[in-house]
C-alpha atoms as a PDB file:
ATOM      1  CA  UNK A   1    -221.541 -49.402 -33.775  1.00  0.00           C
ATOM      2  CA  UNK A   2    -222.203 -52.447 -31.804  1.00  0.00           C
ATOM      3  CA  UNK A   3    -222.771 -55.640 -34.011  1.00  0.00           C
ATOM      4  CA  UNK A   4    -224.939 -58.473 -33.329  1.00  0.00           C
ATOM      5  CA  UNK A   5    -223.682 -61.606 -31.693  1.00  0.00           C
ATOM      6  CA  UNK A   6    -225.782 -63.741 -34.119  1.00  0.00           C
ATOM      7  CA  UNK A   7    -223.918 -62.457 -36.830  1.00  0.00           C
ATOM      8  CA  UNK A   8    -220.211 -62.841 -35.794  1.00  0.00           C
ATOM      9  CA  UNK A   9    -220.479 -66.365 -37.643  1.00  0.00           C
ATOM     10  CA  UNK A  10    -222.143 -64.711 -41.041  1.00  0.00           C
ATOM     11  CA  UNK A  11    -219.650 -61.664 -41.676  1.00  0.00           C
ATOM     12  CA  UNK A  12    -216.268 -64.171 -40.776  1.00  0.00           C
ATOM     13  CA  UNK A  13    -217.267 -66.643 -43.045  1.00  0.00           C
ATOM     14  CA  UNK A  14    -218.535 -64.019 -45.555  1.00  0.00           C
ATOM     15  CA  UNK A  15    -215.352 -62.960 -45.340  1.00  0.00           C
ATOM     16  CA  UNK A  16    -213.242 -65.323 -45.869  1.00  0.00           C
ATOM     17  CA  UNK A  17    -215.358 -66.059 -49.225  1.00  0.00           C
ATOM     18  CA  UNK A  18    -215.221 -63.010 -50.353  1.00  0.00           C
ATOM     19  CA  UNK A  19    -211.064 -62.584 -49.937  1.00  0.00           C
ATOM     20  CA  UNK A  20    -210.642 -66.239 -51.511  1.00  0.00           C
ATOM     21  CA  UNK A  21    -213.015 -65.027 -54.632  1.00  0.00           C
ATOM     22  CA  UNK A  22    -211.242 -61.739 -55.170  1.00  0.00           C
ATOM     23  CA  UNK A  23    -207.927 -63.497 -55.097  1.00  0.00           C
ATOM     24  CA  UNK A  24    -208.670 -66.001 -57.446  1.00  0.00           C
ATOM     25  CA  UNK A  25    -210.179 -63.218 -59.372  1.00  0.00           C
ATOM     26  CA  UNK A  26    -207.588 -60.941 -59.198  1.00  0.00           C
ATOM     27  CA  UNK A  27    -204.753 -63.617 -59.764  1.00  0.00           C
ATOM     28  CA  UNK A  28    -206.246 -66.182 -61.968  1.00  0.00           C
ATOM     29  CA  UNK A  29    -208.662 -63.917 -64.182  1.00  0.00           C
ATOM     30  CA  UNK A  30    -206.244 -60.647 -63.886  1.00  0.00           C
ATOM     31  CA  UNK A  31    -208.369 -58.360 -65.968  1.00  0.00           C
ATOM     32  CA  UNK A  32    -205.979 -55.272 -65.122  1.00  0.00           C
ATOM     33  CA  UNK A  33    -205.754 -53.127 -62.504  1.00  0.00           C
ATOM     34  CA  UNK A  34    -208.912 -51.008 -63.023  1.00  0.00           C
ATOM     35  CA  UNK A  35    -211.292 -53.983 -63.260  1.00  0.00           C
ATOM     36  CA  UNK A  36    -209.412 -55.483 -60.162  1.00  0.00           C
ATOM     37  CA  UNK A  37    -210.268 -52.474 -58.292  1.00  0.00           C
ATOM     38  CA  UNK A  38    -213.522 -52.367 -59.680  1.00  0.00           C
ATOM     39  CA  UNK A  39    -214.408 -55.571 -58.164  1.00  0.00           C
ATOM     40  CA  UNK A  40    -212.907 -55.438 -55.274  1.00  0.00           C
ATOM     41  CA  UNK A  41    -214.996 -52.917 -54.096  1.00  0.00           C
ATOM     42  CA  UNK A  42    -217.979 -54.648 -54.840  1.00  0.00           C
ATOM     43  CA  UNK A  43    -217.275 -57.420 -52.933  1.00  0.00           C
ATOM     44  CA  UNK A  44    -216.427 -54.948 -49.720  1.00  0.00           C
ATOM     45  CA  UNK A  45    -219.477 -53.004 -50.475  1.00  0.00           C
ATOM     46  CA  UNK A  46    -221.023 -56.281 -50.023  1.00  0.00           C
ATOM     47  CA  UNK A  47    -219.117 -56.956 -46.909  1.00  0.00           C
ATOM     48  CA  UNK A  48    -220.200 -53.764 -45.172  1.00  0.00           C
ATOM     49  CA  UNK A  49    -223.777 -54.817 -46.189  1.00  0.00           C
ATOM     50  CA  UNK A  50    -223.791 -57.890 -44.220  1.00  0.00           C
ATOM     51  CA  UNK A  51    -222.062 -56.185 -40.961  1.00  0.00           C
ATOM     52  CA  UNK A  52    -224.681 -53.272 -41.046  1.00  0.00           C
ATOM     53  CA  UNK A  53    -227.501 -55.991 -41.325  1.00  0.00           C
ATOM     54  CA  UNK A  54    -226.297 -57.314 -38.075  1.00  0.00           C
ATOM     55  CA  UNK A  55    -226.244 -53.962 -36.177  1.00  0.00           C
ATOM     56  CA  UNK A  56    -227.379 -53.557 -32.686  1.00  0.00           C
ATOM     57  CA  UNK A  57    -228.007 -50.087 -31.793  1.00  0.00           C
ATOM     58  CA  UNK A  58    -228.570 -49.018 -27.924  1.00  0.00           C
ATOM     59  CA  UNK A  59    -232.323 -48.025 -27.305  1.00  0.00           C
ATOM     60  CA  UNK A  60    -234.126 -47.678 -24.101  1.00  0.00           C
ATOM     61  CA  UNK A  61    -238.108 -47.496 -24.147  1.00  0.00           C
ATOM     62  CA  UNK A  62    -239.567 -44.114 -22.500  1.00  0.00           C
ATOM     63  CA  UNK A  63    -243.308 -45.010 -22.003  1.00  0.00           C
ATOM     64  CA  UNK A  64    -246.132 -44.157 -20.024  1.00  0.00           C
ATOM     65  CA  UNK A  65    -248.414 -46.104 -18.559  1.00  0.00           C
ATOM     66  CA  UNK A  66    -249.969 -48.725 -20.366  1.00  0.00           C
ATOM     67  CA  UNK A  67    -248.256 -47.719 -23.868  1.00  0.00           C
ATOM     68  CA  UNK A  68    -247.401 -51.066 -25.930  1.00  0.00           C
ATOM     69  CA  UNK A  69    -244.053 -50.004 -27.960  1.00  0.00           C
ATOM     70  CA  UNK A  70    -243.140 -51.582 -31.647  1.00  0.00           C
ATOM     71  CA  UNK A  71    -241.163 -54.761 -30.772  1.00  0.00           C
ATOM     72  CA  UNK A  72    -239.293 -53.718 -34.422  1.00  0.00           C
ATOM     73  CA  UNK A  73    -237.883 -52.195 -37.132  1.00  0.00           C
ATOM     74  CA  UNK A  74    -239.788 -51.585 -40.413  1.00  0.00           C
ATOM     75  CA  UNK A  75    -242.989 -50.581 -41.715  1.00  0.00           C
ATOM     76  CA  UNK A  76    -246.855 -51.656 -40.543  1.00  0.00           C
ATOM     77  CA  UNK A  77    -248.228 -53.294 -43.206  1.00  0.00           C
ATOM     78  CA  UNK A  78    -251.072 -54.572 -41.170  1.00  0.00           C
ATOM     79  CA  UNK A  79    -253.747 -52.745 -38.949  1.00  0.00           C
ATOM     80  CA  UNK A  80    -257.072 -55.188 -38.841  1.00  0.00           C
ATOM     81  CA  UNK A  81    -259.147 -56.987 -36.489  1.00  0.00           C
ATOM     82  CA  UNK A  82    -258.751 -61.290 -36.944  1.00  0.00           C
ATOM     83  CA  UNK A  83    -259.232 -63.955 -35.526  1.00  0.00           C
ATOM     84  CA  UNK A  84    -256.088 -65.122 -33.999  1.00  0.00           C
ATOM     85  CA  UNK A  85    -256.551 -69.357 -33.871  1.00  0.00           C
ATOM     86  CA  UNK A  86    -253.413 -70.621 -31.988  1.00  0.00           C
ATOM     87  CA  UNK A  87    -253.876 -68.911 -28.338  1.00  0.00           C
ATOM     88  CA  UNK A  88    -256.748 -66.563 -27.787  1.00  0.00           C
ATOM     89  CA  UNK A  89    -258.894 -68.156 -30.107  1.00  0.00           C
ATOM     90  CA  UNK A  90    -260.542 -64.849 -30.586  1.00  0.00           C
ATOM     91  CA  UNK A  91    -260.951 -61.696 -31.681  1.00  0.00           C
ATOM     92  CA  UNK A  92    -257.609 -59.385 -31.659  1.00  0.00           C
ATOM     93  CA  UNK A  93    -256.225 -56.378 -33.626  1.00  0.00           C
ATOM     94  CA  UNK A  94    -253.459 -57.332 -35.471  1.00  0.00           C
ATOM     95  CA  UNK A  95    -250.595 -55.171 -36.238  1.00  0.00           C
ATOM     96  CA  UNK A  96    -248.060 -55.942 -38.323  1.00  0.00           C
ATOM     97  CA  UNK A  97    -244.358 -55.020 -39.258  1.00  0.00           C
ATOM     98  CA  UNK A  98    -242.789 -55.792 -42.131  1.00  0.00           C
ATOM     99  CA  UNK A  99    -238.333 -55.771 -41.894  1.00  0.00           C
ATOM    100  CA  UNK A 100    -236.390 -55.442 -44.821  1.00  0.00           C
ATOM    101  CA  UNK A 101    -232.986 -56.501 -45.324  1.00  0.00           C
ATOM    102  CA  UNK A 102    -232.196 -52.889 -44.558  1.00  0.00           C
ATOM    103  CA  UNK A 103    -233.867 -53.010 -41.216  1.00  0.00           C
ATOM    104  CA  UNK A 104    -232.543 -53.862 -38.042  1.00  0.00           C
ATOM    105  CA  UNK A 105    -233.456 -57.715 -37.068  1.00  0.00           C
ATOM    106  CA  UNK A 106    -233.057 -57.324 -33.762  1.00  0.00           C
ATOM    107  CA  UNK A 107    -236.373 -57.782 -31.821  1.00  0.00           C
ATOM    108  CA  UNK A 108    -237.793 -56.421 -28.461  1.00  0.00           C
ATOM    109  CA  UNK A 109    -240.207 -56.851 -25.827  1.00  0.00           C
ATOM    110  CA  UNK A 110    -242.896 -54.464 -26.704  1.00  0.00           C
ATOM    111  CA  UNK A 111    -244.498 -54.533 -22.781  1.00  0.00           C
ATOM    112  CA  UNK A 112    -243.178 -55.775 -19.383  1.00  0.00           C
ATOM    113  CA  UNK A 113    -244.686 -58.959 -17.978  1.00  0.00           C
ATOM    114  CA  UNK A 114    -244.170 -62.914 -17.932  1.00  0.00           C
ATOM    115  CA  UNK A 115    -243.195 -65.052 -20.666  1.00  0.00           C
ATOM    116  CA  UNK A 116    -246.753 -66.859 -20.236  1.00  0.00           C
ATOM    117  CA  UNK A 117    -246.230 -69.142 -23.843  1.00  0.00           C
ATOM    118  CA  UNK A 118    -243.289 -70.058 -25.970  1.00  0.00           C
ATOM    119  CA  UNK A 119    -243.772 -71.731 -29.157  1.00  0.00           C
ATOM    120  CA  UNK A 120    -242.032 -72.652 -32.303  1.00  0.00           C
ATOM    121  CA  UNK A 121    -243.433 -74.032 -35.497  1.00  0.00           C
ATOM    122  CA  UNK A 122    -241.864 -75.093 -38.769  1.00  0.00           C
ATOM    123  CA  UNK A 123    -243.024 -74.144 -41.985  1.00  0.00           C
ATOM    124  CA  UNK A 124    -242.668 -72.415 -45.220  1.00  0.00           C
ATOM    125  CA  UNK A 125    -240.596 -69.352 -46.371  1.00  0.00           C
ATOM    126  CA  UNK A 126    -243.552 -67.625 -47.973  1.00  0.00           C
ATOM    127  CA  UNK A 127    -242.313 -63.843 -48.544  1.00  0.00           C
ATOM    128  CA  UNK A 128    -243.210 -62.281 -45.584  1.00  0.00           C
ATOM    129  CA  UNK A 129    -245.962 -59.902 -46.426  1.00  0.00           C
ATOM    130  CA  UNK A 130    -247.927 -63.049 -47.922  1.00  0.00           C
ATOM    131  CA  UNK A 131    -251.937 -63.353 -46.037  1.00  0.00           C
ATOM    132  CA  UNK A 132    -250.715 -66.664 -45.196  1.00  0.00           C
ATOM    133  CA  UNK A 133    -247.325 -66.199 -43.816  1.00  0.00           C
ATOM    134  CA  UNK A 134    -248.586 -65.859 -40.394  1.00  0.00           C
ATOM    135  CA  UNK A 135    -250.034 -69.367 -40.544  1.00  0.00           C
ATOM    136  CA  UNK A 136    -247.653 -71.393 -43.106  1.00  0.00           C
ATOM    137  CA  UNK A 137    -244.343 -69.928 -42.370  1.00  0.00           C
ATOM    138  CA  UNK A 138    -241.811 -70.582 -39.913  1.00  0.00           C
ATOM    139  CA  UNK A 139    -242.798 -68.767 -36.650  1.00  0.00           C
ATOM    140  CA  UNK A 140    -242.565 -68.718 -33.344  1.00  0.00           C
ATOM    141  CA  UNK A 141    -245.271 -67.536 -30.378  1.00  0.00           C
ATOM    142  CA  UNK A 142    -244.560 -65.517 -27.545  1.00  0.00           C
ATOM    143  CA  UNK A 143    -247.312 -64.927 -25.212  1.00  0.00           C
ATOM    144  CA  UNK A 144    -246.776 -61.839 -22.620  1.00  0.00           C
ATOM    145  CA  UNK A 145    -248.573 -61.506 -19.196  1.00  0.00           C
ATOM    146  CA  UNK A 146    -248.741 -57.911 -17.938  1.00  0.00           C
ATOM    147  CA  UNK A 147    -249.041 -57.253 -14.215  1.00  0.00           C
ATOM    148  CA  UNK A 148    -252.380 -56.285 -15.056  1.00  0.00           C
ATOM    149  CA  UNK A 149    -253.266 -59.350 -16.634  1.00  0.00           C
ATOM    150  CA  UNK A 150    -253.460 -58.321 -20.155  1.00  0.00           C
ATOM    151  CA  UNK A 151    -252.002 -61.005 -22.576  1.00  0.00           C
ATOM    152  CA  UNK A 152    -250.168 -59.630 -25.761  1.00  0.00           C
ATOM    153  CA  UNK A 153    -249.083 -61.840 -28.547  1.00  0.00           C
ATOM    154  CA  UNK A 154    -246.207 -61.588 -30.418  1.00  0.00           C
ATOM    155  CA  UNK A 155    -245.434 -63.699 -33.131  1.00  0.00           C
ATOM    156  CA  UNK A 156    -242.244 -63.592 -35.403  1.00  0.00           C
ATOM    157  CA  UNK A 157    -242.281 -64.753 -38.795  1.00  0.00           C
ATOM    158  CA  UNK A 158    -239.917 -66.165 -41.596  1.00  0.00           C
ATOM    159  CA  UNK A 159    -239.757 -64.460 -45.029  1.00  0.00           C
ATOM    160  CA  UNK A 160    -238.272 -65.993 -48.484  1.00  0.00           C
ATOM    161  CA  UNK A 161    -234.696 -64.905 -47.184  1.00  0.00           C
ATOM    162  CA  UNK A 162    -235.342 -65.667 -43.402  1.00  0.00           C
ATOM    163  CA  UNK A 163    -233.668 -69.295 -42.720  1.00  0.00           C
ATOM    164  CA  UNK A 164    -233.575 -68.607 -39.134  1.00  0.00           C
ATOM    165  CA  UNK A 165    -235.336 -67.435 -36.223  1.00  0.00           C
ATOM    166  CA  UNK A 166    -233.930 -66.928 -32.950  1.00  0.00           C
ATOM    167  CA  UNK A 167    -235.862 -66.400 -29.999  1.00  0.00           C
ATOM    168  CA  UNK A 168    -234.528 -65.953 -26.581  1.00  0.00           C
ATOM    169  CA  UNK A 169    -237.410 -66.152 -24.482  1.00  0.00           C
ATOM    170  CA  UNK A 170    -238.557 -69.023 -21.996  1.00  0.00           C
ATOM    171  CA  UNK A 171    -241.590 -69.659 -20.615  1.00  0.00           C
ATOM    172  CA  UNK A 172    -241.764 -67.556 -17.510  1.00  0.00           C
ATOM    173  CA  UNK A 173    -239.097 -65.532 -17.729  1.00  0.00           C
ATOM    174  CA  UNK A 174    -239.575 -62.074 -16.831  1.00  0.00           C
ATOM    175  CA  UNK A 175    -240.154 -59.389 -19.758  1.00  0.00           C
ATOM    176  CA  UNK A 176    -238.733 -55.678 -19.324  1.00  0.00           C
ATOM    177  CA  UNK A 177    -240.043 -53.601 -22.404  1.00  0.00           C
ATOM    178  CA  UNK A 178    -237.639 -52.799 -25.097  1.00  0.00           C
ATOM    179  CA  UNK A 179    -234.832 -55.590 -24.190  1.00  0.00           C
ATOM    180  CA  UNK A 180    -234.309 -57.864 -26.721  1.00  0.00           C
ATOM    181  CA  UNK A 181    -235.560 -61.115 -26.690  1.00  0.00           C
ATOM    182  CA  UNK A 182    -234.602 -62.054 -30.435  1.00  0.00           C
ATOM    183  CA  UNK A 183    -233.406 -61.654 -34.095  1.00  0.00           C
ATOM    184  CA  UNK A 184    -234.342 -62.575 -37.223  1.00  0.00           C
ATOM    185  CA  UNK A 185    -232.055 -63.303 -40.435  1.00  0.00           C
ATOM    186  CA  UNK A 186    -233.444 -60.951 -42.879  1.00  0.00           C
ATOM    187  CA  UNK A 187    -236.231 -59.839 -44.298  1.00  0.00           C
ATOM    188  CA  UNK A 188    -238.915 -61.128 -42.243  1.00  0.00           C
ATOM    189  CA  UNK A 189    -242.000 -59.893 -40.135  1.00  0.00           C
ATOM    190  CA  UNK A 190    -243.599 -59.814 -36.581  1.00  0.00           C
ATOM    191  CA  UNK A 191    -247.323 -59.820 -36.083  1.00  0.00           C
ATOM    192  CA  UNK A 192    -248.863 -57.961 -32.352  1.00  0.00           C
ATOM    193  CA  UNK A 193    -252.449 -59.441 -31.485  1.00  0.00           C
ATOM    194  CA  UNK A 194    -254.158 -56.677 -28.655  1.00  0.00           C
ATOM    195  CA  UNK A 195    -256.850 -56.971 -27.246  1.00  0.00           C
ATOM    196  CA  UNK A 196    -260.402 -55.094 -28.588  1.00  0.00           C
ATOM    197  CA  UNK A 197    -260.354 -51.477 -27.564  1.00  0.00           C
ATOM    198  CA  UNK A 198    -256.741 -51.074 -27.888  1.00  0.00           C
ATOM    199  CA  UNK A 199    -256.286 -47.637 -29.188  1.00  0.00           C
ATOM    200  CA  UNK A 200    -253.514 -48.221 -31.849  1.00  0.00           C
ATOM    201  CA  UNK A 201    -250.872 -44.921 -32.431  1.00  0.00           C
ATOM    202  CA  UNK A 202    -249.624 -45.771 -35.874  1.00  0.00           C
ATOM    203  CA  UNK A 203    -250.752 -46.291 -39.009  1.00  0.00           C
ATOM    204  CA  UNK A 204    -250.553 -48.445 -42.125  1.00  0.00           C
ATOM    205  CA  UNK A 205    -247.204 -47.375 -44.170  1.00  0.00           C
ATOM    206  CA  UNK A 206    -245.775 -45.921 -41.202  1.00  0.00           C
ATOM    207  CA  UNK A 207    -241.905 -46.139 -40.320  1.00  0.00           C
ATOM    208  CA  UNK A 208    -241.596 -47.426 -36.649  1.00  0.00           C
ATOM    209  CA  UNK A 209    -238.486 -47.968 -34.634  1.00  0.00           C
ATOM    210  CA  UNK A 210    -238.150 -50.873 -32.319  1.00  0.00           C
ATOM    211  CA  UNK A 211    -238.223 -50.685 -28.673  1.00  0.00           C
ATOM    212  CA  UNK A 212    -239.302 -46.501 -29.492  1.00  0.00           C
ATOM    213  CA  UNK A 213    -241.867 -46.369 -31.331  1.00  0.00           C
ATOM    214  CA  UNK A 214    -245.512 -46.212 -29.312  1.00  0.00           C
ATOM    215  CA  UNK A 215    -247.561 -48.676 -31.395  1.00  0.00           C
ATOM    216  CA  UNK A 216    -250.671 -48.843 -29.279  1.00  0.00           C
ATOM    217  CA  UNK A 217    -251.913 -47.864 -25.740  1.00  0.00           C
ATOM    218  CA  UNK A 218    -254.357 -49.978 -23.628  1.00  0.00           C
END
């Protein structure tokens, strides 16, 4: 299992707490062997949690044609037509995913093209399934250019737990669906605005995999 370079820094210093703790616990406290046991294994349980929410698995998108793949993990909690008011300043179907903590954060590209836009704003750790979390949350704005022109929007999105976004894109870079081009710190969400007529594949409640999943076709 590969692991995330993001989290390298999380899981050492997790580490390290957790082996200080237990041997303060274990030494200082000493409530016998049993409870020793007991909580050492709660604090590796919690260990291993951290190192699988940093896992990278090894994907490779197999589309065809103009398919638009899920640039995550999780579970589309969105499916609607908006307006989307930072870039098109239009109509759009949104769809959204929603990651939990047991996802993988990793995100990809969900279509080939040119980093048109990159944009990050500052804002609130509303939960991530909040109406307003697209708008008041920490975010940023990726803005793809197909070779056929079409313009897809991506935008991640902060949750409660989120404290970080990372986002690897630059504007005009080139965009190869399903590489990565970020991660988010845990639970947290990504938004897709396509254009009108975009015949979406998935539906609300539905478990999509990043980079795998066929979200929409144009």
């Amino acid at each position: 299992m590969k692991i995330h370079r993001e989290g390298y820094p999380t899981i050492l210093i997790t580490f390290i707490i957790l082996f200080v703790v237990n041997l303060l616990f274990i030494y200082l406290l000493n409530f016998g062997l049993i409870i020793n046991i007991f909580f050492s294994t709660i604090a590796l349980a919690f260990w291993f949690f951290f190192i699988m929410f940093f896992r990278y698995p090894d994907r490779t998108a197999k589309v065809v044609g103009n398919q638009i793949v899920s640039p995550a993990d999780g579970e589309v909690v969105v499916i609607e037509k908006t307006i989307e008011e930072e870039y098109f300043k239009d109509e759009r179907i949104q769809v959204s995913i929603f990651m939990s903590p047991l996802n993988v954060h990793v995100n990809w590209y969900p279509v080939s093209g040119i980093v048109k836009l990159f944009k990050y704003h500052p804002g609130k750790f509303l939960v991530a399934w909040h109406p307003k979390s697209s708008k008041l949350n920490e975010r940023t704005t990726v803005v793809l250019k197909m070779d056929n022109g079409t313009e897809i929007l991506v935008r991640q999105i902060a949750g409660a737990m989120a404290r970080r976004i990372v986002t690897y894109s630059k504007e005009n870079d080139k965009a190869e669906i399903g590489k990565e081009f970020g991660f988010i710190k845990f639970g947290s969400r990504l938004d897709v605005f396509l254009p009108i007529g975009t015949d979406i594949k998935v539906n609300l409640k539905q478990l999509v995999k990043g980079a795998e999943t066929v979200i929409a076709e144009l």
